[in-house]
N, C-alpha and C. Protein backbone atom coordinates (compact mmCIF):
# COMPACT_ATOMS: atom_id res chain seq x y z
N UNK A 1 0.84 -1.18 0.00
CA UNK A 1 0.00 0.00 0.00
C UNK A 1 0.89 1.24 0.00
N UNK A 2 0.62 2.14 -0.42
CA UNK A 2 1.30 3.42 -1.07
C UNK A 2 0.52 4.68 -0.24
N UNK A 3 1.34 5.25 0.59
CA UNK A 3 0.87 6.19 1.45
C UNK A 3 0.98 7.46 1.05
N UNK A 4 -0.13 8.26 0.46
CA UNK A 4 -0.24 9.71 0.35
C UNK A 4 0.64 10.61 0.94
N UNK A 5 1.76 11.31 0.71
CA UNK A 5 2.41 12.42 1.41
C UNK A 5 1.21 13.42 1.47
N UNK A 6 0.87 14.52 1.67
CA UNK A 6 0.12 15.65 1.87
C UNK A 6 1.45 16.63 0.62
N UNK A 7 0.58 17.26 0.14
CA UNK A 7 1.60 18.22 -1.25
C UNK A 7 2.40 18.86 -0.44
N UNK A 8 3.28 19.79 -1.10
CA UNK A 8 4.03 20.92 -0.87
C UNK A 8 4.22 21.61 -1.62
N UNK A 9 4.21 23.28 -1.70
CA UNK A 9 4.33 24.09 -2.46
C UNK A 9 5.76 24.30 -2.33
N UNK A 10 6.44 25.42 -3.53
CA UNK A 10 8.21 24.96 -3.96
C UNK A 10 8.86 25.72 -3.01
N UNK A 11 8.10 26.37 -1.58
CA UNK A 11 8.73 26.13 -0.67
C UNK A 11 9.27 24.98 0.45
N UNK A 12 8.32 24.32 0.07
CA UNK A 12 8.04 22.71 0.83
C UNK A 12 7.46 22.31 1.98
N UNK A 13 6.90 23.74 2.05
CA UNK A 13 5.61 24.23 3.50
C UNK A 13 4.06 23.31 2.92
N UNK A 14 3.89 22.56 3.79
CA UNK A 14 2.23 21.23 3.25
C UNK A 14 1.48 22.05 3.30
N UNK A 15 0.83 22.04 1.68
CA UNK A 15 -0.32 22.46 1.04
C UNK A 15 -1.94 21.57 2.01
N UNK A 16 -2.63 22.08 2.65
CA UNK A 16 -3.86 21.75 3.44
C UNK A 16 -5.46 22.22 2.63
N UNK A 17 -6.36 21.84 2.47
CA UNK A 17 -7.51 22.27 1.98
C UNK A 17 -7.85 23.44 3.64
N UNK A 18 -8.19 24.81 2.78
CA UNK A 18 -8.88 25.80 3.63
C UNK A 18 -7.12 26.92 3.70
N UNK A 19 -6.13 26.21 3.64
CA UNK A 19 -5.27 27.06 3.21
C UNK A 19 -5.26 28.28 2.20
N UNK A 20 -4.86 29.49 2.50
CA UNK A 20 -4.58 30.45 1.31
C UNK A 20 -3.82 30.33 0.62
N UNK A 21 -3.52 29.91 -0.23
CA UNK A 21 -1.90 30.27 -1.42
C UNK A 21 -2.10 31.48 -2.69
N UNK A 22 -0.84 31.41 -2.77
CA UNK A 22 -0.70 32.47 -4.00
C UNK A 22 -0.44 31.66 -5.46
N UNK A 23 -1.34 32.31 -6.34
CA UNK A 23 -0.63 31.28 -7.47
C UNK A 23 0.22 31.72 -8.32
N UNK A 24 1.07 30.94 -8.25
CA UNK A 24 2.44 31.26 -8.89
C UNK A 24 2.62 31.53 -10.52
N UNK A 25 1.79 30.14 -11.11
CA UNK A 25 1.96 29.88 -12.33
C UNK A 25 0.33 29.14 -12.85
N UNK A 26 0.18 28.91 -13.70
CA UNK A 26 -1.03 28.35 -13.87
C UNK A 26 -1.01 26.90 -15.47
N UNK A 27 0.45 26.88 -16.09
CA UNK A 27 0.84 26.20 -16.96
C UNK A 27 0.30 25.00 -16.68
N UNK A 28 -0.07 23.94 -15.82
CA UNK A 28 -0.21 22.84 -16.29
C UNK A 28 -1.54 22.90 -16.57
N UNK A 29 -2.35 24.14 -16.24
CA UNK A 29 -3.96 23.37 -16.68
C UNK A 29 -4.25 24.35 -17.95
N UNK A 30 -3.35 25.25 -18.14
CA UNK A 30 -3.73 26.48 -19.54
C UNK A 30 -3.39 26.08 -20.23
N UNK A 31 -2.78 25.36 -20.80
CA UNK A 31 -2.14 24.54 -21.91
C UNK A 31 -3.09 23.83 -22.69
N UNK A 32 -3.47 24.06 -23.63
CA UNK A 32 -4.36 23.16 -24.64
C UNK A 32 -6.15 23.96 -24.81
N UNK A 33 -6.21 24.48 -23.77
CA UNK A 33 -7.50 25.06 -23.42
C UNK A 33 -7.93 26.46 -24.24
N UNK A 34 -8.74 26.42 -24.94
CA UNK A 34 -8.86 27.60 -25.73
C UNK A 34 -8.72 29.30 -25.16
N UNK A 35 -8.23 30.33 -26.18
CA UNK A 35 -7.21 31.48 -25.77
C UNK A 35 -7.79 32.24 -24.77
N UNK A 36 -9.57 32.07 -24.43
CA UNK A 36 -10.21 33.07 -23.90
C UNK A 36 -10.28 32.12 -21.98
N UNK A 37 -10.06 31.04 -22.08
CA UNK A 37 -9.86 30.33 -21.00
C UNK A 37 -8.26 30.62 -20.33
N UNK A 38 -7.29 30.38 -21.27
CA UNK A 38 -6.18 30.71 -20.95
C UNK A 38 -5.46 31.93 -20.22
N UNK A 39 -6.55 32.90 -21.02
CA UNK A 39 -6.51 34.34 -20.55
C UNK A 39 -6.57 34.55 -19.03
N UNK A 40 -8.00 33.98 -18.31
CA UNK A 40 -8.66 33.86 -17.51
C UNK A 40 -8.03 33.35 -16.59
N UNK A 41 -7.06 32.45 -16.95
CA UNK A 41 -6.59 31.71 -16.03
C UNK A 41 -5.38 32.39 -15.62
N UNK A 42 -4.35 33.03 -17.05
CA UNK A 42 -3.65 33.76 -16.54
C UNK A 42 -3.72 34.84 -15.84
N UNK A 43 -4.58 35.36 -15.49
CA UNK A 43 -5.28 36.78 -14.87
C UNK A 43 -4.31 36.09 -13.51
N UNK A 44 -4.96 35.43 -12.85
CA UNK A 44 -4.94 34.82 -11.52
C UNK A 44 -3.19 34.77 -10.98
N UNK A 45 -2.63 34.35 -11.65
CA UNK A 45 -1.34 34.56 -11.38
C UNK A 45 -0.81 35.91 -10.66
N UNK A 46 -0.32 35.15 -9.00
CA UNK A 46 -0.21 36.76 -8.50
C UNK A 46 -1.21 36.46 -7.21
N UNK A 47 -2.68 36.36 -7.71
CA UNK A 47 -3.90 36.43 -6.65
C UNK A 47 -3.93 34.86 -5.79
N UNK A 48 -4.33 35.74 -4.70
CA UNK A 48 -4.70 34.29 -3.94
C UNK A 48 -5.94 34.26 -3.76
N UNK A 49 -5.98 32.60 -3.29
CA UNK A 49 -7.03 31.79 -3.27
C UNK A 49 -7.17 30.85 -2.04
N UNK A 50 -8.90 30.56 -1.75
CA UNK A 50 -8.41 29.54 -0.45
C UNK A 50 -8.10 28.40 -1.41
N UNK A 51 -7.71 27.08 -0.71
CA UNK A 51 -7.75 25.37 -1.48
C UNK A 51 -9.57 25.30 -0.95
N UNK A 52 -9.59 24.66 -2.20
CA UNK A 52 -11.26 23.67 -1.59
C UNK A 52 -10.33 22.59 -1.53
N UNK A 53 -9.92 21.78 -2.10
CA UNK A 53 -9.59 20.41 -1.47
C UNK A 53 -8.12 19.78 -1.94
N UNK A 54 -7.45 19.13 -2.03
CA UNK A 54 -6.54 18.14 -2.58
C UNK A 54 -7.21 17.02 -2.91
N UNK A 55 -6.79 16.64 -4.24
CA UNK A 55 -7.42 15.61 -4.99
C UNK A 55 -6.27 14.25 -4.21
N UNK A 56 -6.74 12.64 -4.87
CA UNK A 56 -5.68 11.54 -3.99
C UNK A 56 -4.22 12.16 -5.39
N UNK A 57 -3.81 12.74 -5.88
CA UNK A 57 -3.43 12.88 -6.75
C UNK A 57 -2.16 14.27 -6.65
N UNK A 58 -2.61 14.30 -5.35
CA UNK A 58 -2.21 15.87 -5.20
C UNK A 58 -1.63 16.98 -5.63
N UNK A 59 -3.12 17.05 -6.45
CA UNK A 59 -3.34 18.72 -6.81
C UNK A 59 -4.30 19.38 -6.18
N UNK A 60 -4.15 20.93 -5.99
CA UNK A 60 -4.67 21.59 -5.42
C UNK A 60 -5.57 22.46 -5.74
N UNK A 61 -6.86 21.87 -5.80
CA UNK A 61 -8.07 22.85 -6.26
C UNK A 61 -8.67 23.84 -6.13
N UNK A 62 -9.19 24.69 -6.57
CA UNK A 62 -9.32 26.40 -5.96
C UNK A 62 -10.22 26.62 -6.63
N UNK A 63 -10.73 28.15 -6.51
CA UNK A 63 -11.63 28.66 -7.45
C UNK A 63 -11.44 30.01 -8.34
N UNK A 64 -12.11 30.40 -9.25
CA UNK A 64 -11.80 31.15 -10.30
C UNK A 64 -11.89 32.82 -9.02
N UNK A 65 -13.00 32.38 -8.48
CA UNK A 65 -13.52 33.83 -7.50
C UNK A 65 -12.84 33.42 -6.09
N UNK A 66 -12.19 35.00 -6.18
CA UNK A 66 -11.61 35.24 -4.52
C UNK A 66 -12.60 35.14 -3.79
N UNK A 67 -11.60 34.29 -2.56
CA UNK A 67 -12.66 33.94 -1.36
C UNK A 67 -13.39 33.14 -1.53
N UNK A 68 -13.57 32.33 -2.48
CA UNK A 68 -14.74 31.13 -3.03
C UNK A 68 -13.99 29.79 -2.66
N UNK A 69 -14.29 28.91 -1.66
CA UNK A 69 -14.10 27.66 -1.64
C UNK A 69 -14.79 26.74 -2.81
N UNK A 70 -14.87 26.69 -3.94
CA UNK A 70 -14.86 25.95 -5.03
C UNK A 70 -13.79 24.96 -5.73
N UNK A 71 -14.08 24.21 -6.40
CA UNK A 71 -13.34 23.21 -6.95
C UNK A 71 -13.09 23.56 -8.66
N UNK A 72 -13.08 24.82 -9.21
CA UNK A 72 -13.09 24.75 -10.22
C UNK A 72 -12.36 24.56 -11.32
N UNK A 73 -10.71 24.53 -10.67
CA UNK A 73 -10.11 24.21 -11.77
C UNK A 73 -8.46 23.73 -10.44
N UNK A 74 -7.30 22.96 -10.77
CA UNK A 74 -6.31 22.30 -10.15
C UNK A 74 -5.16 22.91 -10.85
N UNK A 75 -4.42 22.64 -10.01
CA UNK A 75 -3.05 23.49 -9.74
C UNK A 75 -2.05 22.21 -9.55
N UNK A 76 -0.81 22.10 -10.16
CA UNK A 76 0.32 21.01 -9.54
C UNK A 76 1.15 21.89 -8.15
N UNK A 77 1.08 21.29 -7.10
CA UNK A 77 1.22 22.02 -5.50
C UNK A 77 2.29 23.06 -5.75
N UNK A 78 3.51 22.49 -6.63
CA UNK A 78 4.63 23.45 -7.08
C UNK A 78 3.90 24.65 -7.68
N UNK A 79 2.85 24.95 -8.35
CA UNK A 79 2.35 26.30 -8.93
C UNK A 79 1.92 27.16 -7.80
N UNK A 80 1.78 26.53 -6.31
CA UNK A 80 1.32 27.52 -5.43
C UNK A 80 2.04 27.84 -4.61
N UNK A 81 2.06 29.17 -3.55
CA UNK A 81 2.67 29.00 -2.17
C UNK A 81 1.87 29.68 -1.21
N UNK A 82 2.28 28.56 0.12
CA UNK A 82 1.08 28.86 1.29
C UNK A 82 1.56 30.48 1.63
N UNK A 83 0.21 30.98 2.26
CA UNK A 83 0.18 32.56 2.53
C UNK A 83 0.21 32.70 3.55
C-alpha cells in the first residue's frame, strides 16, 4: 500500500484544503485550453485563493472567484505557495 504524502508548495511548507496560497503559475492546466480560457486563467497569477480540497493525486483545487471555496479548476502544489 502506497501512502499519500500531503503536497508541498516549492517552498516545501504542506499544502492543506482551507489554506490560502498564492498562485504562482497556472501552466499545467492552460495549456491546450482555448485562448479566452487561458486568458482567464492567466489573470490569476499573482492572486490568492483559499484550497477547496486536494485531490488523492495531489493537486490543489481552488476557485476562479476570490474567497470562493470551489473546486473549479487544479493546480500542480509546485504552482502555489502557502500565505
Amino acid at each position: 500500500m502506497t501512502v499519500q504524502l500531503p503536497p508541498v508548495d516549492h517552498h516545501g511548507r504542506t499544502i492543506e484544503a482551507g489554506n490560502t496560497v498564492r498562485v504562482r503559475s497556472v501552466a499545467s492546466c492552460a495549456s491546450g485550453v482555448p485562448r479566452d480560457d487561458q486568458a482567464r486563467l492567466t489573470a490569476l497569477v499573482g492572486g490568492l485563493r483559499p484550497v477547496s480540497e486536494i485531490d488523492a493525486y495531489g493537486f490543489v483545487w481552488i476557485s476562479f472567484d476570490e474567497g470562493t471555496r470551489r473546486s473549479d479548476f487544479c493546480l500542480k502544489a509546485t504552482e502555489v505557495e502557502v500565505v
